[in-house]
C-alpha atoms as a PDB file:
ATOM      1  CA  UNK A   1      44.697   5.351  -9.629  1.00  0.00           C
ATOM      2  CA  UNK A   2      41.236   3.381  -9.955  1.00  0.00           C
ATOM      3  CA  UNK A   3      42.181   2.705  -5.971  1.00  0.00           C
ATOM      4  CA  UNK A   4      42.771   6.195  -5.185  1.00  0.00           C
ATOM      5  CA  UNK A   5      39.614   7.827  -6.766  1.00  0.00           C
ATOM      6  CA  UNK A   6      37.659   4.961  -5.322  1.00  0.00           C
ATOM      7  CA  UNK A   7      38.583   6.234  -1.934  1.00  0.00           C
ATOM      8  CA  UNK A   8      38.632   9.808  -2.488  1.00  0.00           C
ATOM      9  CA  UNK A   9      34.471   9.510  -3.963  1.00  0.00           C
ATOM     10  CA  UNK A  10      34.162   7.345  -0.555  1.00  0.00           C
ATOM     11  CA  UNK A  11      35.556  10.254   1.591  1.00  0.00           C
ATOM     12  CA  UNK A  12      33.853  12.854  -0.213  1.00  0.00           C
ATOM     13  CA  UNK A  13      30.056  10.746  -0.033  1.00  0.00           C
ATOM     14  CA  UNK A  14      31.174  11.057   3.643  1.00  0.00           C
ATOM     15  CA  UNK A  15      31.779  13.851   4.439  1.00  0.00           C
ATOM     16  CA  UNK A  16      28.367  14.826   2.640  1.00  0.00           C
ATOM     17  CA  UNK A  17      26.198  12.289   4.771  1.00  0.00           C
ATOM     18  CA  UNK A  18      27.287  13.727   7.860  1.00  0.00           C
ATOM     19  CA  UNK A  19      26.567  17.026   6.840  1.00  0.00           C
ATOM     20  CA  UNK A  20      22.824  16.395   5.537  1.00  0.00           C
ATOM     21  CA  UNK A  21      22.288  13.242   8.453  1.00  0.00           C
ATOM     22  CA  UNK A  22      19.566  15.684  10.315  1.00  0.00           C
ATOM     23  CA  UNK A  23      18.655  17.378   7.145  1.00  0.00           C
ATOM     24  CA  UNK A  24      16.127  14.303   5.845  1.00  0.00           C
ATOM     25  CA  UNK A  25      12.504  15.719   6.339  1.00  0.00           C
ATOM     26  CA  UNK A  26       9.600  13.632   4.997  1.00  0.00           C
ATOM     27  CA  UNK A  27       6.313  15.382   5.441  1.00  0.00           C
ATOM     28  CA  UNK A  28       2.935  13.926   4.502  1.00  0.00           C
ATOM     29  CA  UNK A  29      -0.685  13.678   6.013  1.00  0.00           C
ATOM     30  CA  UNK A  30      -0.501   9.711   6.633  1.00  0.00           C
ATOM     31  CA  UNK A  31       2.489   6.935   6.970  1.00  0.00           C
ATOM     32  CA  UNK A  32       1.837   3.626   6.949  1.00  0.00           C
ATOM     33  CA  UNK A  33       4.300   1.172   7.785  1.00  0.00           C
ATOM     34  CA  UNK A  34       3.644  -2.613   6.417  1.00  0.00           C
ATOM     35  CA  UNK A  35       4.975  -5.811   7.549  1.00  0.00           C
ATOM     36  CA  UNK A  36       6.047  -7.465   3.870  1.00  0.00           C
ATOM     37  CA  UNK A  37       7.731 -10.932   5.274  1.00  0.00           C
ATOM     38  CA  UNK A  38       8.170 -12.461   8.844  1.00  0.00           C
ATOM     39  CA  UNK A  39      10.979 -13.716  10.267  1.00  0.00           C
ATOM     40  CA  UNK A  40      10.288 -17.736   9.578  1.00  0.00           C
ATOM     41  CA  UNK A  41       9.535 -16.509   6.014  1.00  0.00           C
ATOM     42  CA  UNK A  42       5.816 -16.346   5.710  1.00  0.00           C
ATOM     43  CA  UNK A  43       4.101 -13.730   4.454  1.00  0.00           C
ATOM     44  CA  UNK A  44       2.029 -11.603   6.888  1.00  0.00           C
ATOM     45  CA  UNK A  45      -1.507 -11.430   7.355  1.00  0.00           C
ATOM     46  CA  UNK A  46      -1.564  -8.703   9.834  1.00  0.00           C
ATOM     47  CA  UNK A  47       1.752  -6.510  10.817  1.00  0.00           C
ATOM     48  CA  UNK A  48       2.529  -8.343  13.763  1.00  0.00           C
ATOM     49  CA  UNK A  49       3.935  -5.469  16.048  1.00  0.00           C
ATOM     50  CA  UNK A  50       2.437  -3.511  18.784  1.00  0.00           C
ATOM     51  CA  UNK A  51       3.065  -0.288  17.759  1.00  0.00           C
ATOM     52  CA  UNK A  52       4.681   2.044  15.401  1.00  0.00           C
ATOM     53  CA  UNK A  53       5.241   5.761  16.372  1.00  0.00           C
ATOM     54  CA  UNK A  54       7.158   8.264  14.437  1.00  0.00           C
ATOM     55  CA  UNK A  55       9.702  10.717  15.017  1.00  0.00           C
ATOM     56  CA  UNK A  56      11.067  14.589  14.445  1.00  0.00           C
ATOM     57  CA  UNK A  57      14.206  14.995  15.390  1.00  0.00           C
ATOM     58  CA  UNK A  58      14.097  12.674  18.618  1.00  0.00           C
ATOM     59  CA  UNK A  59      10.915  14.392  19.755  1.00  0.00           C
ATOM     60  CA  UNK A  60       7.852  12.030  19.359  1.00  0.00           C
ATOM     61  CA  UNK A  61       5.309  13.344  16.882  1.00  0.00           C
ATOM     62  CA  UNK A  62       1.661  12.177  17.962  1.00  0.00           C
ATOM     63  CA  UNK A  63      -0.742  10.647  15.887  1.00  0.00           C
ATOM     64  CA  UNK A  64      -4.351  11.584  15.310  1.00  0.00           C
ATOM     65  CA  UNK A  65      -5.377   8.456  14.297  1.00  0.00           C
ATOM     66  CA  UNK A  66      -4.214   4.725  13.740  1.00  0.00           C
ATOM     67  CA  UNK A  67      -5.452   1.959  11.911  1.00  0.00           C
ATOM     68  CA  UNK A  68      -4.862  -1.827  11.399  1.00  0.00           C
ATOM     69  CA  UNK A  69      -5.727  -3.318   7.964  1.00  0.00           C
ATOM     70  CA  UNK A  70      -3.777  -6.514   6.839  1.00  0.00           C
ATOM     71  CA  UNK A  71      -0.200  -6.418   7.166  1.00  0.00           C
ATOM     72  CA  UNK A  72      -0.454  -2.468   7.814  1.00  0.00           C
ATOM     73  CA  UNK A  73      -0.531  -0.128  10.145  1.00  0.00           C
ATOM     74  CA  UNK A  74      -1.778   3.574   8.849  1.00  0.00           C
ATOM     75  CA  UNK A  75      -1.292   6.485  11.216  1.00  0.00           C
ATOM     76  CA  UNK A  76      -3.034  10.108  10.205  1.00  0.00           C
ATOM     77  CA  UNK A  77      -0.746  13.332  11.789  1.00  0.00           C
ATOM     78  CA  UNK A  78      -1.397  16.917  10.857  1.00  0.00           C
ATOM     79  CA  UNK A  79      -1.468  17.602   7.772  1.00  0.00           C
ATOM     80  CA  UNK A  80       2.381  18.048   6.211  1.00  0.00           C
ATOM     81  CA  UNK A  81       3.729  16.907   8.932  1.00  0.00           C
ATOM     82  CA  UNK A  82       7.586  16.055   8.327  1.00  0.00           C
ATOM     83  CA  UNK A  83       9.002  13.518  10.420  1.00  0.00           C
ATOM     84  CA  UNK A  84      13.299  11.795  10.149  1.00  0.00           C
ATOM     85  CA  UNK A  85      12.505   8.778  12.318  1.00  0.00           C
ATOM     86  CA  UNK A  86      10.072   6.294  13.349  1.00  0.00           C
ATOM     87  CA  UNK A  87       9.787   3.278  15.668  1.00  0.00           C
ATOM     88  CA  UNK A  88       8.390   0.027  16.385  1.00  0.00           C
ATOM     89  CA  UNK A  89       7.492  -2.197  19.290  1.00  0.00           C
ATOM     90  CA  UNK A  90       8.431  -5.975  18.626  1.00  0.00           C
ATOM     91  CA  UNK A  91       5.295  -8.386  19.482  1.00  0.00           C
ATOM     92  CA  UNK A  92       4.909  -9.815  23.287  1.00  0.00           C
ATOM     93  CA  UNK A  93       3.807 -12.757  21.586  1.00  0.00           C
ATOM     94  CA  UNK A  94       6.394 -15.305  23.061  1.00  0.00           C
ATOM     95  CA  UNK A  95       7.152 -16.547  19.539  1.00  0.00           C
ATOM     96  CA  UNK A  96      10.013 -14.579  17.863  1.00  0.00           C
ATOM     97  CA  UNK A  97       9.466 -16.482  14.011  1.00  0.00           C
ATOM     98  CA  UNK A  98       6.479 -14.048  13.567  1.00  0.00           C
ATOM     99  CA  UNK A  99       8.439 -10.851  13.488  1.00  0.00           C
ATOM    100  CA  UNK A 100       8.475  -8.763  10.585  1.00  0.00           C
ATOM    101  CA  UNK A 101      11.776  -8.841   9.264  1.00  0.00           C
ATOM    102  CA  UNK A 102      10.788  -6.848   5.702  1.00  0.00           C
ATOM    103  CA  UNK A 103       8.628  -4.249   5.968  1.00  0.00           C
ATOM    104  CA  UNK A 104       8.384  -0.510   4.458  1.00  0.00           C
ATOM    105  CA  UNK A 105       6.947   2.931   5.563  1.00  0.00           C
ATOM    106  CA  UNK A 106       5.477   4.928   2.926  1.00  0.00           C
ATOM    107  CA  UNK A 107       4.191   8.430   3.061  1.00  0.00           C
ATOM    108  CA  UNK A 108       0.776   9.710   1.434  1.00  0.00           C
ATOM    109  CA  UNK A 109      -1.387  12.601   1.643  1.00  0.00           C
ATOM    110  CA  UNK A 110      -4.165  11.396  -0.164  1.00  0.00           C
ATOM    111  CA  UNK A 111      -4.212   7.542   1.025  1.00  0.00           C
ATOM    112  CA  UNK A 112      -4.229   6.973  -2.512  1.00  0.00           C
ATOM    113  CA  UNK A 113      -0.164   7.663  -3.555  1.00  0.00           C
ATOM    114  CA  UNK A 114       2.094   6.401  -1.176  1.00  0.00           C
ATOM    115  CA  UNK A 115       5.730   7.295  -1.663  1.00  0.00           C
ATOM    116  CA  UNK A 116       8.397   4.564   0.611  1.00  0.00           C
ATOM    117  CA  UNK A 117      10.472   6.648   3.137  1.00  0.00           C
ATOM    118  CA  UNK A 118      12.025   4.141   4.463  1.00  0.00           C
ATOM    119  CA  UNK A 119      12.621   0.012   4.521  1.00  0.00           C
ATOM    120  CA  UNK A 120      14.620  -2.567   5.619  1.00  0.00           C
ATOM    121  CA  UNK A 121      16.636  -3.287   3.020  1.00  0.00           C
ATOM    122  CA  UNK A 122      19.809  -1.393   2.924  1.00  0.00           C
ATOM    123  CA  UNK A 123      21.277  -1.320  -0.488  1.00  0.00           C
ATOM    124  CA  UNK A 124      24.329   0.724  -1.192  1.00  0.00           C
ATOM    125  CA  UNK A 125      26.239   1.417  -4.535  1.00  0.00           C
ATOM    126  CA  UNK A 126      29.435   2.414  -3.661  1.00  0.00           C
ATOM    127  CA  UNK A 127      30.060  -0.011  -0.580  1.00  0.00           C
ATOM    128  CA  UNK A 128      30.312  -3.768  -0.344  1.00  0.00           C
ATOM    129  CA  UNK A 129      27.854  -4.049   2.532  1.00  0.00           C
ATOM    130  CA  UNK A 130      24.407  -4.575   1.867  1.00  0.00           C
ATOM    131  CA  UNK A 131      21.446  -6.585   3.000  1.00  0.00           C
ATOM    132  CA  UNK A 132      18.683  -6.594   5.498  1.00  0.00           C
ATOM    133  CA  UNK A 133      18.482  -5.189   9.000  1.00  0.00           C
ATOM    134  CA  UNK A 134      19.192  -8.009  11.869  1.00  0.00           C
ATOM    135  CA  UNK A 135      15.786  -7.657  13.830  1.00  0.00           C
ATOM    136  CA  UNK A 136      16.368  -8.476  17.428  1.00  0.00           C
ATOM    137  CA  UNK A 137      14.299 -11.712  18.773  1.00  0.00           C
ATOM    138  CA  UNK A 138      13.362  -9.667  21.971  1.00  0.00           C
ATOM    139  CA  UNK A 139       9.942  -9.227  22.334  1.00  0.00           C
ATOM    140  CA  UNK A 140       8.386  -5.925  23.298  1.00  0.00           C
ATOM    141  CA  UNK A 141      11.339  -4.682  22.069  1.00  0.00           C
ATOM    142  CA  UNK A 142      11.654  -0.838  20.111  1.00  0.00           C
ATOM    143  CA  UNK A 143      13.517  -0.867  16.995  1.00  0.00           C
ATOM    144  CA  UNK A 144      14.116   2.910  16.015  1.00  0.00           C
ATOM    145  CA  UNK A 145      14.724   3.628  12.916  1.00  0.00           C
ATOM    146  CA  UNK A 146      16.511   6.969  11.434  1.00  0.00           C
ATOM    147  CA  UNK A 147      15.713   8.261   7.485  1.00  0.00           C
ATOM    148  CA  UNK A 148      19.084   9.755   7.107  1.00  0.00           C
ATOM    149  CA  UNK A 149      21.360   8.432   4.556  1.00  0.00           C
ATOM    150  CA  UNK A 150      23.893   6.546   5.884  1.00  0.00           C
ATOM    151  CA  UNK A 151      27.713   7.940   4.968  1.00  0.00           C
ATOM    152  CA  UNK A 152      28.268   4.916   2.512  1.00  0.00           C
ATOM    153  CA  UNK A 153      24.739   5.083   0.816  1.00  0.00           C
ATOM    154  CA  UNK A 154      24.098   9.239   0.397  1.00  0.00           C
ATOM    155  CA  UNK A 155      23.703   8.462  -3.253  1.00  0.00           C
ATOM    156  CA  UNK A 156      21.368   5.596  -3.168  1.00  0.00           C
ATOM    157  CA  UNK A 157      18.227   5.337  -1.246  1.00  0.00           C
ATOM    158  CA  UNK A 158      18.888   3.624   2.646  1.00  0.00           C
ATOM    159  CA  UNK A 159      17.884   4.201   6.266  1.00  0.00           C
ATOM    160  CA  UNK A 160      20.337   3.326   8.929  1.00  0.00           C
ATOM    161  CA  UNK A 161      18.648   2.043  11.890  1.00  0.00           C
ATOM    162  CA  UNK A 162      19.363   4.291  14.948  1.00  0.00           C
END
């Protein structure tokens, strides 16, 4: 029975995620994403990527502003703007050990309160699978990244990469 209703919640969480995939809007004023830890384990001094860009349903959304400080990388769009994907461009720095393989974006309209959107750290409930994202070592590569709950993890908080 325990076997059966086990299944039944996992059919029913997925039949929910793929009804509300394109529904996940996040609007604010500013995103910033920040590199937390690089790949050979060190923590970041600056976020060690070209560029991050964000996302509306596949259509790029253009930033009036960017700016580097530390490990983070702040970009201002109009004001409200709701975005359900972002991107970023791995380093051309020949050295693959200095990619960010833990990092966050976080929303804000104020610069002050910054609420995470999304991570790399997948973390679901109800499935047996969980972890961080395998970051390519290609360099000048795009990693895009999608904010809508994956099927297994509707109920918890996790991006699926794209």
């Amino acid at each position: 029975l325990v076997v059966i209703l086990y299944f039944l919640l996992q059919s029913t969480i997925a039949i929910f995620g793929l009804i509300s995939r394109s529904a996940t809007l996040h609007a604010f004023t500013f995103f910033r994403f920040t590199a937390l830890e690089l790949r050979d384990g060190s923590f970041p001094l600056h976020p060690h990527v070209q560029e991050i860009g964000l996302h509306r349903s596949g259509c790029p959304v253009f930033p009036l502003n960017t700016t580097v400080e530390n490990s983070s990388i702040t970009v201002a769009v109009e004001s409200g703007t709701a975005i359900n994907g972002w991107y970023f461009v791995t380093s051309g720095v020949n050295d693959s050990s200095l990619d960010p393989v833990n990092f966050t974006l976080a929303g804000s309209d104020d610069l002050v309160n910054w609420q995470e959107v999304s991570s790399s750290q997948l973390d679901c409930a109800l499935s047996i699978w969980s972890g961080d994202w395998e970051i390519p070592r290609l360099r000048n590569h795009t990693i895009l990244i999608g904010m809508q709950s994956s099927w297994q993890c509707t109920n918890v908080r996790m991006h699926s990469p794209i």
